[in-house]
Protein backbone atom coordinates (compact mmCIF):
# COMPACT_ATOMS: atom_id res chain seq x y z
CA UNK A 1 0.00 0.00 0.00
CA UNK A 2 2.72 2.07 0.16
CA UNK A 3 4.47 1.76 -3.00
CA UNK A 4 1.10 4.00 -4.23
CA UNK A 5 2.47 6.89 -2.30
CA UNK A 6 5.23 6.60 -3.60
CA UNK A 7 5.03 6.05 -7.41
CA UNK A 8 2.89 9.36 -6.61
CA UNK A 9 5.49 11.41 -4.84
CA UNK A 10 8.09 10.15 -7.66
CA UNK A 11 5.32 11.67 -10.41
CA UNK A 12 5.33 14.76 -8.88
CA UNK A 13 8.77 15.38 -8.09
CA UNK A 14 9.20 14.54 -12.39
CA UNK A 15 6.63 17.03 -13.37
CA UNK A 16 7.84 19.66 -11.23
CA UNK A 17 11.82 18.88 -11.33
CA UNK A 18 12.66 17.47 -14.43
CA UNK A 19 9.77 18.41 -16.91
CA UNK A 20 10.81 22.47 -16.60
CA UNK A 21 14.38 21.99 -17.37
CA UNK A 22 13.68 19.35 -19.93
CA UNK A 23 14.36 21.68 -22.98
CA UNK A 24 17.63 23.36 -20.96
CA UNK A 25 19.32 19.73 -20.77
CA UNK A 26 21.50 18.01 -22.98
CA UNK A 27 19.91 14.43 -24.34
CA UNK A 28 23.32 12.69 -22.13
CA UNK A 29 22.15 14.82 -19.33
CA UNK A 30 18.34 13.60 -19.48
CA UNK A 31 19.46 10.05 -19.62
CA UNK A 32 21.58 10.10 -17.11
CA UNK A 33 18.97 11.80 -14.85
CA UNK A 34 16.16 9.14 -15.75
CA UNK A 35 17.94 6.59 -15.44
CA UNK A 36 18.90 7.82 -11.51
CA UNK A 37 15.92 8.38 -10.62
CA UNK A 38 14.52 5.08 -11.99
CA UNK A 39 17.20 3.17 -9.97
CA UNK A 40 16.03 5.49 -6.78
CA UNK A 41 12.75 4.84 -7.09
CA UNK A 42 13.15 0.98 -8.01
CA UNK A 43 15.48 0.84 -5.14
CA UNK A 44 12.78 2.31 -2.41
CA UNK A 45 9.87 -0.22 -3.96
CA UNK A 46 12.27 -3.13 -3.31
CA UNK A 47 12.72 -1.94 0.29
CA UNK A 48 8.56 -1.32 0.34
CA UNK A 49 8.07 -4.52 -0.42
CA UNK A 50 10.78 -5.94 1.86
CA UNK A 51 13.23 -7.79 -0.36
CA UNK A 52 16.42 -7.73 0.48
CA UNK A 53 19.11 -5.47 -1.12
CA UNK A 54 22.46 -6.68 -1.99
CA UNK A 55 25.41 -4.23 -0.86
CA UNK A 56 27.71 -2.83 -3.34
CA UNK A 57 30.75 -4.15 -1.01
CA UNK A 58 31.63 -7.17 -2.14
CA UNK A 59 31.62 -6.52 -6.06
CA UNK A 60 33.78 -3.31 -5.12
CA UNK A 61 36.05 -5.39 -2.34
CA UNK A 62 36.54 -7.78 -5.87
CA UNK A 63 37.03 -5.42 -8.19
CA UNK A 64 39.73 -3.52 -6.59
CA UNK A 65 41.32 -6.96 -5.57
CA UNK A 66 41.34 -7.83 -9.42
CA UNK A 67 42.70 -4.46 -9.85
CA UNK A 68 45.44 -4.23 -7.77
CA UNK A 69 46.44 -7.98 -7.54
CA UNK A 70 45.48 -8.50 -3.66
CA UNK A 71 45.40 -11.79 -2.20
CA UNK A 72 42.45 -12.91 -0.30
CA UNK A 73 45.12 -13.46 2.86
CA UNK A 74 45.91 -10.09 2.95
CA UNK A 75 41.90 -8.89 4.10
């Protein structure tokens, strides 16, 4: 029941954030502002519905090991 408020919150915040500067933005700009605030708002209807969230640690803890050749002894 709460995802509704939500979804509506997210609607207005578009039509009165993004939908006036629409014209002033470059098309890279737009995209990369949609596609934020898609991931925010899928993000808080995961949590609404209570599944679980996976932390960025671990694929950034494996990254940087591929990155800068750590061992797994060393953390």
């Amino acid at each position: 029941m709460a995802v509704v408020p939500l979804v509506l919150l997210y609607v207005f915040m578009l039509v009165t954030d993004y939908l006036p500067t629409k014209k002033e933005l470059a098309v890279k700009e737009r995209i990369i502002y949609l596609l934020l605030f898609s991931v925010g708002l899928c993000v808080l209807v995961l949590y609404l519905l209570d599944i679980p969230i996976p932390g960025p640690s671990k694929p950034i803890k494996s990254a940087v090991e591929k990155i800068l050749f750590i061992a797994d002894s060393i953390f």
